[in-house]
PDB file of N, CA and C in Angstrom:
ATOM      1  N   UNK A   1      -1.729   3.317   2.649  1.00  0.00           N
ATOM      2  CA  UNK A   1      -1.426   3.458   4.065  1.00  0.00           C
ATOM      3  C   UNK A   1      -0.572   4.712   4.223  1.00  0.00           C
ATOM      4  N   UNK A   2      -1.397   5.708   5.096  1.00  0.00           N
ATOM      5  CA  UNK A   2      -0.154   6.727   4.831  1.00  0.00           C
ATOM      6  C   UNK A   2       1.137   6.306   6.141  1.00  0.00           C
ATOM      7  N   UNK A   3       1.936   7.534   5.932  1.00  0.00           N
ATOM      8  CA  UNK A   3       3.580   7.226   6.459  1.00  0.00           C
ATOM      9  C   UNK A   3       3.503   7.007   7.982  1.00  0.00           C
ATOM     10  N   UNK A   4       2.370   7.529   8.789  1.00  0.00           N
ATOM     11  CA  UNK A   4       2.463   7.342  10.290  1.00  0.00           C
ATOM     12  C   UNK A   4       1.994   5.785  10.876  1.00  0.00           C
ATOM     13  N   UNK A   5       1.058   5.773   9.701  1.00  0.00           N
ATOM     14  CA  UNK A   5       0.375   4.704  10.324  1.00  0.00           C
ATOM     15  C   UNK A   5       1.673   3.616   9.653  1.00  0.00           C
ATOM     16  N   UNK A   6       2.502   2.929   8.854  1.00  0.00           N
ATOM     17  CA  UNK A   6       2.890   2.319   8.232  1.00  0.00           C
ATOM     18  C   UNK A   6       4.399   2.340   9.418  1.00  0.00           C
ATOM     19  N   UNK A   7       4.486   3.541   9.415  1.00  0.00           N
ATOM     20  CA  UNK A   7       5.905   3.427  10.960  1.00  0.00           C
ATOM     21  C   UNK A   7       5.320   2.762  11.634  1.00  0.00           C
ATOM     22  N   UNK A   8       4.040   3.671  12.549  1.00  0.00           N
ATOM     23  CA  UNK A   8       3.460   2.317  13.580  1.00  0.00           C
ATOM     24  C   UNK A   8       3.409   0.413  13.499  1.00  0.00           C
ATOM     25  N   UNK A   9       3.381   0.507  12.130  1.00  0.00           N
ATOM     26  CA  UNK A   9       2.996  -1.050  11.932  1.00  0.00           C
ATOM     27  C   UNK A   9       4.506  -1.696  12.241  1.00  0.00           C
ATOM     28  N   UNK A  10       5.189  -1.135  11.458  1.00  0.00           N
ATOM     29  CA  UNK A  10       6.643  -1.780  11.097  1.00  0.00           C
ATOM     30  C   UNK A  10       7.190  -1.381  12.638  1.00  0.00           C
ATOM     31  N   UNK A  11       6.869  -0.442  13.553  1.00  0.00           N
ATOM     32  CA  UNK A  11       7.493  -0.579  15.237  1.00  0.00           C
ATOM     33  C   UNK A  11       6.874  -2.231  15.652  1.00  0.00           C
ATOM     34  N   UNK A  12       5.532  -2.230  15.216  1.00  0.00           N
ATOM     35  CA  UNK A  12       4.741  -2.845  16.102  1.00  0.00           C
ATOM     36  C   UNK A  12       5.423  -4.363  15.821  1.00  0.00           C
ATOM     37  N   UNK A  13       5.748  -4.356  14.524  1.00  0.00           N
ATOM     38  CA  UNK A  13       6.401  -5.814  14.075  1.00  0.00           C
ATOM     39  C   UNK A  13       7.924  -6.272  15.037  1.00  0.00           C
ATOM     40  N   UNK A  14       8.502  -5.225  14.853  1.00  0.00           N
ATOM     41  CA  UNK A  14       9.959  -5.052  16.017  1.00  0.00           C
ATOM     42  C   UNK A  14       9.704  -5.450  16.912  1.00  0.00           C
ATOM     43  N   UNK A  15       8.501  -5.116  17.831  1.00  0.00           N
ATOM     44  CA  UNK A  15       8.338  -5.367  18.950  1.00  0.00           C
ATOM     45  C   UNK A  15       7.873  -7.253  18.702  1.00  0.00           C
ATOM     46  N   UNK A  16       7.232  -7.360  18.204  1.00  0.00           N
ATOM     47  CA  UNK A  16       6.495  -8.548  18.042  1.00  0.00           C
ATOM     48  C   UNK A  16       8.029  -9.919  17.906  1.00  0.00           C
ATOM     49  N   UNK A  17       9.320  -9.019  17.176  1.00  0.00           N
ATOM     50  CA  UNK A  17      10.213 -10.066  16.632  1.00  0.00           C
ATOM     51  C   UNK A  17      10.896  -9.985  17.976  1.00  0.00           C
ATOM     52  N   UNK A  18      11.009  -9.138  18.822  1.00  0.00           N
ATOM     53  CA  UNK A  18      11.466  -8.819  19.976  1.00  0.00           C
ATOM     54  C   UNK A  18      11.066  -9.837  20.627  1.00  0.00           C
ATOM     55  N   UNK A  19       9.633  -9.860  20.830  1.00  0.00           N
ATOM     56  CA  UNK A  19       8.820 -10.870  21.949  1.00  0.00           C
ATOM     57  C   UNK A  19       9.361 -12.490  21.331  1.00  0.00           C
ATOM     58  N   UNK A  20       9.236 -12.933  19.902  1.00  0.00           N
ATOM     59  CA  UNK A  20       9.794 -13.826  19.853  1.00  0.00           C
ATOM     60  C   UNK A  20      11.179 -14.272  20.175  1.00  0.00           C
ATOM     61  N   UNK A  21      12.159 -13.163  19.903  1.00  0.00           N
ATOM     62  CA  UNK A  21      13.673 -13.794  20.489  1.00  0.00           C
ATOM     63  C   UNK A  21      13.822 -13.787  21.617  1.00  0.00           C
ATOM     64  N   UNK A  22      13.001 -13.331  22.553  1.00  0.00           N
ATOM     65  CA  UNK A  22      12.989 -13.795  24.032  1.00  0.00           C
ATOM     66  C   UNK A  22      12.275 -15.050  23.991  1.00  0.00           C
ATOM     67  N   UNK A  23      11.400 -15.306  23.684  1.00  0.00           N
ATOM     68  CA  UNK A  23      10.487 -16.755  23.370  1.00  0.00           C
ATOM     69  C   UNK A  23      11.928 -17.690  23.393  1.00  0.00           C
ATOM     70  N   UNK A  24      12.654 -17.519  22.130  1.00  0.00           N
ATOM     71  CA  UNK A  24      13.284 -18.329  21.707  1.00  0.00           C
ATOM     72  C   UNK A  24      14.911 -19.000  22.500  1.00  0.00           C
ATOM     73  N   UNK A  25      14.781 -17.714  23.304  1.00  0.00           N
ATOM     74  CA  UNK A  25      15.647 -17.553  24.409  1.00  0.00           C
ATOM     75  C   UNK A  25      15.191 -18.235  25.492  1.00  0.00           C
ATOM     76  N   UNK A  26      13.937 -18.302  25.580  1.00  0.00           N
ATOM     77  CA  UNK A  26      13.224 -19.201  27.075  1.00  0.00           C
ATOM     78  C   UNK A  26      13.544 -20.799  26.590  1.00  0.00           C
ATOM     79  N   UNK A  27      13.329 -20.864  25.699  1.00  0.00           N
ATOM     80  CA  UNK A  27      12.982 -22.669  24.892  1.00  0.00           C
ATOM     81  C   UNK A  27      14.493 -22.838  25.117  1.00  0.00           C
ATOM     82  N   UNK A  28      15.380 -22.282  24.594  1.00  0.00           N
ATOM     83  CA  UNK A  28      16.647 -22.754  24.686  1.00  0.00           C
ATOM     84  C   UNK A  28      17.218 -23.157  26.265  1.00  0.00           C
ATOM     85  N   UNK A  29      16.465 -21.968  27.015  1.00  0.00           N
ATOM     86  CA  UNK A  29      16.894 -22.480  28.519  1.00  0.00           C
ATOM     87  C   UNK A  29      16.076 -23.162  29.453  1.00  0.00           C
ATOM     88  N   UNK A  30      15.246 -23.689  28.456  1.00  0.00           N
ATOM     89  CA  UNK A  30      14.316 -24.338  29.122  1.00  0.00           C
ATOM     90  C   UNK A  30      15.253 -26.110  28.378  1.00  0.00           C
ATOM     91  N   UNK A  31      15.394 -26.105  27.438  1.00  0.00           N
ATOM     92  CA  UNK A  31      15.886 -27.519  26.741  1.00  0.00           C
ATOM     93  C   UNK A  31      17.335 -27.484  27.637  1.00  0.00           C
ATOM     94  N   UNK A  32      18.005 -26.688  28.046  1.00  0.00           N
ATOM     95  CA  UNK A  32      19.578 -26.774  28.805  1.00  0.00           C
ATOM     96  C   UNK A  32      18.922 -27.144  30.045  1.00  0.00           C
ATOM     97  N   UNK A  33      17.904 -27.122  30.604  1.00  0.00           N
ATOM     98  CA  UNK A  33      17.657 -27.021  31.944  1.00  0.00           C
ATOM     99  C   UNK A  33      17.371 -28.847  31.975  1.00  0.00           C
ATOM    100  N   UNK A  34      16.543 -29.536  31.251  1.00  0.00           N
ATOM    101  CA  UNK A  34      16.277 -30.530  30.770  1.00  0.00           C
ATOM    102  C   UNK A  34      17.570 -31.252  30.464  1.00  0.00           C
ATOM    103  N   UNK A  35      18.593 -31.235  29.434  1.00  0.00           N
ATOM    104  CA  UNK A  35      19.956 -31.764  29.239  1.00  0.00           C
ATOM    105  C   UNK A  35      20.606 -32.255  30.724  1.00  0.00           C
ATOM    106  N   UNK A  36      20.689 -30.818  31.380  1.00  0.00           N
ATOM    107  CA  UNK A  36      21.461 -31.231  32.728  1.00  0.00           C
ATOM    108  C   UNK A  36      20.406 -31.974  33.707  1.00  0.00           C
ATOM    109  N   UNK A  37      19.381 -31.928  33.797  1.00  0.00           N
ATOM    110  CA  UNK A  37      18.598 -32.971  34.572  1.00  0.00           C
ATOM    111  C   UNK A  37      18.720 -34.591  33.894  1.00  0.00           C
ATOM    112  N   UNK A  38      18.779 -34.768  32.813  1.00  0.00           N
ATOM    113  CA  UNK A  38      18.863 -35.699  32.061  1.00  0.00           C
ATOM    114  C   UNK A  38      20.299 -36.643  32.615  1.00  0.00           C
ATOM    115  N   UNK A  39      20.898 -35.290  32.625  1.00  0.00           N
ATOM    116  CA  UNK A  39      22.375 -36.204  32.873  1.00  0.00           C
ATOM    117  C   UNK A  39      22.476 -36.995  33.833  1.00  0.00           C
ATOM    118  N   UNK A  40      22.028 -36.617  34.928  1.00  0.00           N
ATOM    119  CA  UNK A  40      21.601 -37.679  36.350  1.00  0.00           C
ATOM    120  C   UNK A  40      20.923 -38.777  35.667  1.00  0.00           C
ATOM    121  N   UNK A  41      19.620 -38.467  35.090  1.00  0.00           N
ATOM    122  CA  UNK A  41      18.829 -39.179  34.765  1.00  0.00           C
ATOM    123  C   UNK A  41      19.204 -40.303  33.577  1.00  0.00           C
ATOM    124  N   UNK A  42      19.599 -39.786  32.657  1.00  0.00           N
ATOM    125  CA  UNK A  42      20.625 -40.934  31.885  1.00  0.00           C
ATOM    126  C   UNK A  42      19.775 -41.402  30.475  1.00  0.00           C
ATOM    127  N   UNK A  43      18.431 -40.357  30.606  1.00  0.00           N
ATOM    128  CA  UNK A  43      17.518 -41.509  29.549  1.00  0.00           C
ATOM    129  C   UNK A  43      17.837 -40.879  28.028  1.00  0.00           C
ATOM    130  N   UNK A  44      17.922 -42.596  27.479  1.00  0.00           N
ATOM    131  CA  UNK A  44      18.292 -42.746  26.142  1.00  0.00           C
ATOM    132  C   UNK A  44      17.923 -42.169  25.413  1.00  0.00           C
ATOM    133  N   UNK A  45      16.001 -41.826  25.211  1.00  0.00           N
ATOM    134  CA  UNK A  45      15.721 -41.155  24.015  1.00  0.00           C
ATOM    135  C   UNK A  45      15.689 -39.300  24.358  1.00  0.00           C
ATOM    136  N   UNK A  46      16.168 -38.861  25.245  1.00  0.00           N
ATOM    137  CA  UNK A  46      16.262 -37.375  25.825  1.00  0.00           C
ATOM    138  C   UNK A  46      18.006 -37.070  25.140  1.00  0.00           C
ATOM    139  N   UNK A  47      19.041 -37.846  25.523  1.00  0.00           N
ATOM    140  CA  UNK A  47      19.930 -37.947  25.192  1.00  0.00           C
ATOM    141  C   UNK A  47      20.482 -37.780  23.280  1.00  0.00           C
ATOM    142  N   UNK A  48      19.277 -38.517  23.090  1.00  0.00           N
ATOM    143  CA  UNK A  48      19.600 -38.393  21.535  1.00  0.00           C
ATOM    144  C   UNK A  48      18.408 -37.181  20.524  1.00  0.00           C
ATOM    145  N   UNK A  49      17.477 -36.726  21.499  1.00  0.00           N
ATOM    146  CA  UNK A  49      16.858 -35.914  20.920  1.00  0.00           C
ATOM    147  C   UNK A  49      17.114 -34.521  21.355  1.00  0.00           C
ATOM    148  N   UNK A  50      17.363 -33.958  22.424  1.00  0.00           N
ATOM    149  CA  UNK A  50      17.402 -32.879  23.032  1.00  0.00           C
ATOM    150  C   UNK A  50      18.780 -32.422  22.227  1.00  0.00           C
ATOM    151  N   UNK A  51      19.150 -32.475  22.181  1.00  0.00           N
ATOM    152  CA  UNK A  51      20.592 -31.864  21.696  1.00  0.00           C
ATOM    153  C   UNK A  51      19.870 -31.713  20.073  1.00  0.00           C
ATOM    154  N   UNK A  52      19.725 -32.361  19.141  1.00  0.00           N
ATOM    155  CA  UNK A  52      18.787 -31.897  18.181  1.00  0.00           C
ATOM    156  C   UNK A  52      17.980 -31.021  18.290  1.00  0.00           C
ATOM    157  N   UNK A  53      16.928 -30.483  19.228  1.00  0.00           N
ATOM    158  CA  UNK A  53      16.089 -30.129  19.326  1.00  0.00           C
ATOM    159  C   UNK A  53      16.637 -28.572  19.607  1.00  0.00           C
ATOM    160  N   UNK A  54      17.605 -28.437  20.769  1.00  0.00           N
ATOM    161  CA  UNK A  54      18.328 -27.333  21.314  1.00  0.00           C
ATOM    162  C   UNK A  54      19.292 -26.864  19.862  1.00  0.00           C
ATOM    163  N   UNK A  55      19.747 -27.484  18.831  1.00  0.00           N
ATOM    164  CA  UNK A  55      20.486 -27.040  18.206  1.00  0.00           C
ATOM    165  C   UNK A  55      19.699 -26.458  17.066  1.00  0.00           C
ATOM    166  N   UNK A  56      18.503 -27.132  16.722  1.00  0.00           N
ATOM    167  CA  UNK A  56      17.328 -26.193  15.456  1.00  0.00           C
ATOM    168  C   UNK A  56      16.640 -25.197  16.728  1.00  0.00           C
ATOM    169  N   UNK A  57      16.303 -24.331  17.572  1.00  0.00           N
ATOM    170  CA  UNK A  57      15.797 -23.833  18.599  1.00  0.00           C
ATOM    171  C   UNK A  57      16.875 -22.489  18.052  1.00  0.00           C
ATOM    172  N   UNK A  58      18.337 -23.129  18.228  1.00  0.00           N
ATOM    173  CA  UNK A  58      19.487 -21.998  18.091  1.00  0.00           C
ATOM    174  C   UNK A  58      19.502 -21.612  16.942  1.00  0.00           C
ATOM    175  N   UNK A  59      19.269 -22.345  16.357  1.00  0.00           N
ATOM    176  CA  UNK A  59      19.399 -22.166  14.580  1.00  0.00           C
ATOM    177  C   UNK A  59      18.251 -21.066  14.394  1.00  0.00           C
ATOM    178  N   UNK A  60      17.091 -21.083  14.700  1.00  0.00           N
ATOM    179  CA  UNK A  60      15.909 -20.618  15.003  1.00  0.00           C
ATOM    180  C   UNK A  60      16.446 -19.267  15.321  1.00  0.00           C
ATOM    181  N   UNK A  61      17.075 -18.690  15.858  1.00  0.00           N
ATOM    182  CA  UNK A  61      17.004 -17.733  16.998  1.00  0.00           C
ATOM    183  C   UNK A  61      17.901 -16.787  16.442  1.00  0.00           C
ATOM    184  N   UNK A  62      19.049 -17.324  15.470  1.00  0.00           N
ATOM    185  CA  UNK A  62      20.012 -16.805  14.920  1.00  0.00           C
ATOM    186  C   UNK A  62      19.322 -16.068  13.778  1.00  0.00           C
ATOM    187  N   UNK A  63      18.376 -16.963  12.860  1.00  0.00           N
ATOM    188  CA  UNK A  63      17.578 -16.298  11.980  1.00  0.00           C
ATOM    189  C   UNK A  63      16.591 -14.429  12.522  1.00  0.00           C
ATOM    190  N   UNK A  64      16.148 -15.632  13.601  1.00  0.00           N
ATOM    191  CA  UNK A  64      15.216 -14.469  14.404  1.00  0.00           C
ATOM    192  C   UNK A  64      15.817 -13.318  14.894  1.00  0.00           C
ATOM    193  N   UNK A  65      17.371 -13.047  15.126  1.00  0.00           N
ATOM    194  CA  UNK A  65      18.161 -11.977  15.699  1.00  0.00           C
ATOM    195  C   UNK A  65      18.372 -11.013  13.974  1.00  0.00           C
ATOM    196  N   UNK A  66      18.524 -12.007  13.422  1.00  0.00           N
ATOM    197  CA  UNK A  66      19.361 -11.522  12.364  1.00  0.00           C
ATOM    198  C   UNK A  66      17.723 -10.432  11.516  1.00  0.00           C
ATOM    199  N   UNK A  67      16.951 -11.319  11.639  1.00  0.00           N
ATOM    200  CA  UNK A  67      15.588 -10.351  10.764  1.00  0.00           C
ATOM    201  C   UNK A  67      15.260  -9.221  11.443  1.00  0.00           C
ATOM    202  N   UNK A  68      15.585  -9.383  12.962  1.00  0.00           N
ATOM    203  CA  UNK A  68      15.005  -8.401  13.780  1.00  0.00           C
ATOM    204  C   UNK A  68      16.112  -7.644  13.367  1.00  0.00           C
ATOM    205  N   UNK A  69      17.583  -7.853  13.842  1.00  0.00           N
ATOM    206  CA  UNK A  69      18.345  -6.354  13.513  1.00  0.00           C
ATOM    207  C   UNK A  69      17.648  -5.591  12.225  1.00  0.00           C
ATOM    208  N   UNK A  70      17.881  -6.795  10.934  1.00  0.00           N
ATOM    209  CA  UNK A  70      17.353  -5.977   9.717  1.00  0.00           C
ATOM    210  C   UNK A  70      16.215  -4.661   9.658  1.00  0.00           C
ATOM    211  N   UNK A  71      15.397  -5.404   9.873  1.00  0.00           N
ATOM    212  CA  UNK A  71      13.553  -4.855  10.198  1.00  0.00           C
ATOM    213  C   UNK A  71      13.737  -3.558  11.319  1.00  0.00           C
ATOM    214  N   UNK A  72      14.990  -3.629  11.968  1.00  0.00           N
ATOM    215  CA  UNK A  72      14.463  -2.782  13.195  1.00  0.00           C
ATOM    216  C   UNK A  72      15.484  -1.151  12.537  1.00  0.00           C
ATOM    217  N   UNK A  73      16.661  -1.389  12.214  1.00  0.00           N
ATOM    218  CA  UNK A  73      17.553  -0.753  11.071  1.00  0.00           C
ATOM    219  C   UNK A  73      16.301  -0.453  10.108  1.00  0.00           C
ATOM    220  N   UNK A  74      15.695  -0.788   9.021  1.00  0.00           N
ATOM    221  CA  UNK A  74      14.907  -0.572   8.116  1.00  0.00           C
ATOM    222  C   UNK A  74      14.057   0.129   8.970  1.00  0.00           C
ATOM    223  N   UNK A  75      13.285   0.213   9.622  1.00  0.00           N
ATOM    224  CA  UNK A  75      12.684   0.875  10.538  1.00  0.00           C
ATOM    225  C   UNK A  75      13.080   2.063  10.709  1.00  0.00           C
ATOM    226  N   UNK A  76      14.092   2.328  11.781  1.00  0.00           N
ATOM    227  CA  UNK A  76      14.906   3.637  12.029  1.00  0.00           C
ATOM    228  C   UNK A  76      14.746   4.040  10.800  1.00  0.00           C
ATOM    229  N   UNK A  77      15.280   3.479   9.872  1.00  0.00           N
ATOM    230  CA  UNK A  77      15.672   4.666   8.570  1.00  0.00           C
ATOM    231  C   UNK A  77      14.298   4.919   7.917  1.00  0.00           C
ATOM    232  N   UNK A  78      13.373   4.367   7.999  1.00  0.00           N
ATOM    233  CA  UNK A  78      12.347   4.905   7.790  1.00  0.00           C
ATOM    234  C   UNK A  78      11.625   5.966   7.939  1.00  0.00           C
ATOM    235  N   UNK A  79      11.588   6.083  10.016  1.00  0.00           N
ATOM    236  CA  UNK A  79      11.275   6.990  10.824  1.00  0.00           C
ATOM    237  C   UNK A  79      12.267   8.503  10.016  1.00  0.00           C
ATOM    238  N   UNK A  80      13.665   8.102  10.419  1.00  0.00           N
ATOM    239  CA  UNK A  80      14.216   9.306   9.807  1.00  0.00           C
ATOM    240  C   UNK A  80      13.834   9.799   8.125  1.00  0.00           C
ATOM    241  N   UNK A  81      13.891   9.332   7.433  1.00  0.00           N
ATOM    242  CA  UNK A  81      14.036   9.361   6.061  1.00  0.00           C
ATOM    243  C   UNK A  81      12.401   9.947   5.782  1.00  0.00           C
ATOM    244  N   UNK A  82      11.156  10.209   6.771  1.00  0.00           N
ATOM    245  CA  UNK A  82      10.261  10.451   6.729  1.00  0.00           C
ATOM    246  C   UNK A  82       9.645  11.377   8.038  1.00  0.00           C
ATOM    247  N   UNK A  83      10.325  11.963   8.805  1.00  0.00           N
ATOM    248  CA  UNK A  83      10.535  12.608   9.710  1.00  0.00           C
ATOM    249  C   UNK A  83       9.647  12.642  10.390  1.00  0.00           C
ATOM    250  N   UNK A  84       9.331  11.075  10.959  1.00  0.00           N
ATOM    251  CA  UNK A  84       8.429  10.481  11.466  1.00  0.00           C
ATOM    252  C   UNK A  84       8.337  11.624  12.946  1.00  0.00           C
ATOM    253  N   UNK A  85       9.012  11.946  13.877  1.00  0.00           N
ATOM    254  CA  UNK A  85       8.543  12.645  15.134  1.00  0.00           C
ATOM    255  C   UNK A  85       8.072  14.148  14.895  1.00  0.00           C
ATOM    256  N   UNK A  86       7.972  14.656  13.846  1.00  0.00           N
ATOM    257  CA  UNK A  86       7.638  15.886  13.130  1.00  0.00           C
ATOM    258  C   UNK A  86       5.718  15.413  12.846  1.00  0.00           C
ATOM    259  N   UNK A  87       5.875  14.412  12.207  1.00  0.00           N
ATOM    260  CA  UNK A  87       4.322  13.774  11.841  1.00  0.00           C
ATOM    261  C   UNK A  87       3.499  13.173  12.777  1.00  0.00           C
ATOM    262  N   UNK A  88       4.346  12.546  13.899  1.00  0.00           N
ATOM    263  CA  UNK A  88       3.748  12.424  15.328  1.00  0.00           C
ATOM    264  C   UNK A  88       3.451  13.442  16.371  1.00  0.00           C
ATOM    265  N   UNK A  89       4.040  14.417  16.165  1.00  0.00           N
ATOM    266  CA  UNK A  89       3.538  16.148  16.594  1.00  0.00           C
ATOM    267  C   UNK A  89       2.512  16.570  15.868  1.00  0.00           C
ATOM    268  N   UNK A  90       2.696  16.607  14.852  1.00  0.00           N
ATOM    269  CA  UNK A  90       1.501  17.151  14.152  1.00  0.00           C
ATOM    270  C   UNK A  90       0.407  16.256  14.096  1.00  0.00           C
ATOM    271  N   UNK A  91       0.173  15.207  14.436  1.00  0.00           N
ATOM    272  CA  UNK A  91      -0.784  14.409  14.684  1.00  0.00           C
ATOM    273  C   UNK A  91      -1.462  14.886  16.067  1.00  0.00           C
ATOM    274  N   UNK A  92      -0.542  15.148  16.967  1.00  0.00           N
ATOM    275  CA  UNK A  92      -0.783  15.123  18.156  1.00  0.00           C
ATOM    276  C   UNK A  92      -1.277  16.826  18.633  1.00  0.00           C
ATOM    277  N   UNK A  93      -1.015  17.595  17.724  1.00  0.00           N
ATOM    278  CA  UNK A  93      -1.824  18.583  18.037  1.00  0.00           C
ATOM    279  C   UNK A  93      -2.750  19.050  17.208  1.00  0.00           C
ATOM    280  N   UNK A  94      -3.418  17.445  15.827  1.00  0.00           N
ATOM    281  CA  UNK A  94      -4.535  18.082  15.513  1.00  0.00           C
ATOM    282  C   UNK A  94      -5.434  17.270  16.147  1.00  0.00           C
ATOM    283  N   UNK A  95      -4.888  16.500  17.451  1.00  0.00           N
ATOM    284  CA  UNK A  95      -6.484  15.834  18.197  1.00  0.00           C
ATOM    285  C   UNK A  95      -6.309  16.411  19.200  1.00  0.00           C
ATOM    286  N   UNK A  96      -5.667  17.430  19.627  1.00  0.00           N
ATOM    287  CA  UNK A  96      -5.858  18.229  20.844  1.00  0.00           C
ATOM    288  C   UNK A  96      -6.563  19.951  20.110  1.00  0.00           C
ATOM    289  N   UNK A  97      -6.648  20.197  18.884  1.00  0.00           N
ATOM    290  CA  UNK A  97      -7.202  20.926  18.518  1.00  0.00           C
ATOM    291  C   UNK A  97      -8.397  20.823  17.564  1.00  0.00           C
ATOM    292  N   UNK A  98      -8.469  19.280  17.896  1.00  0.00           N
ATOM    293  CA  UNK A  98     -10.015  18.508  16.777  1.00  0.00           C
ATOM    294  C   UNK A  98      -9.950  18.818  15.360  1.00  0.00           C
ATOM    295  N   UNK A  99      -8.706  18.788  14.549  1.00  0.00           N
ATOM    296  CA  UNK A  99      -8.856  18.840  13.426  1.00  0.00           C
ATOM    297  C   UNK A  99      -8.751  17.413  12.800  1.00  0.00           C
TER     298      UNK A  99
END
């Protein structure tokens, strides 16, 4: 795989871990939204599961922040360490000059 295409992949993954910690961010406020309706509501097995459920969700999410910083850091230093916008120019003016 050469170096442009292999940046592209590893952006494309960032983005992808991106889309999940918002995911993971919706579920969480979607299970708080549920808790406080519950509370009116009072029911037993919501009471003893939701709070489980909201606390592996967080657990979830902490992982998911933490890989994304990694991956997205590993990334950058990639781009630099391979002077990735130098190779995206020169890409870009050998399909405007058909080479």
């Amino acid at each position: 795989m050469d170096t442009l295409k292999k940046f592209e992949l590893m952006e494309k993954i960032v983005r992808e871990l991106e889309d999940l910690q918002h995911s993971q961010q919706a579920i969480i406020q979607k299970i708080g939204k549920i808790e406080v309706d519950n509370i009116e509501l009072g029911d037993k097995r919501l009471d003893k599961d939701l709070p489980d459920m909201h606390q592996r969700v967080s657990d979830n999410l902490n992982t998911i922040v933490g890989i994304l910083e990694y991956f997205a850091d590993k990334t950058q230093n990639f781009g630099n360490k391979n002077n990735v916008d130098a190779l995206k120019e020169k890409q870009a003016i050998d399909e405007a000059t058909g080479n």
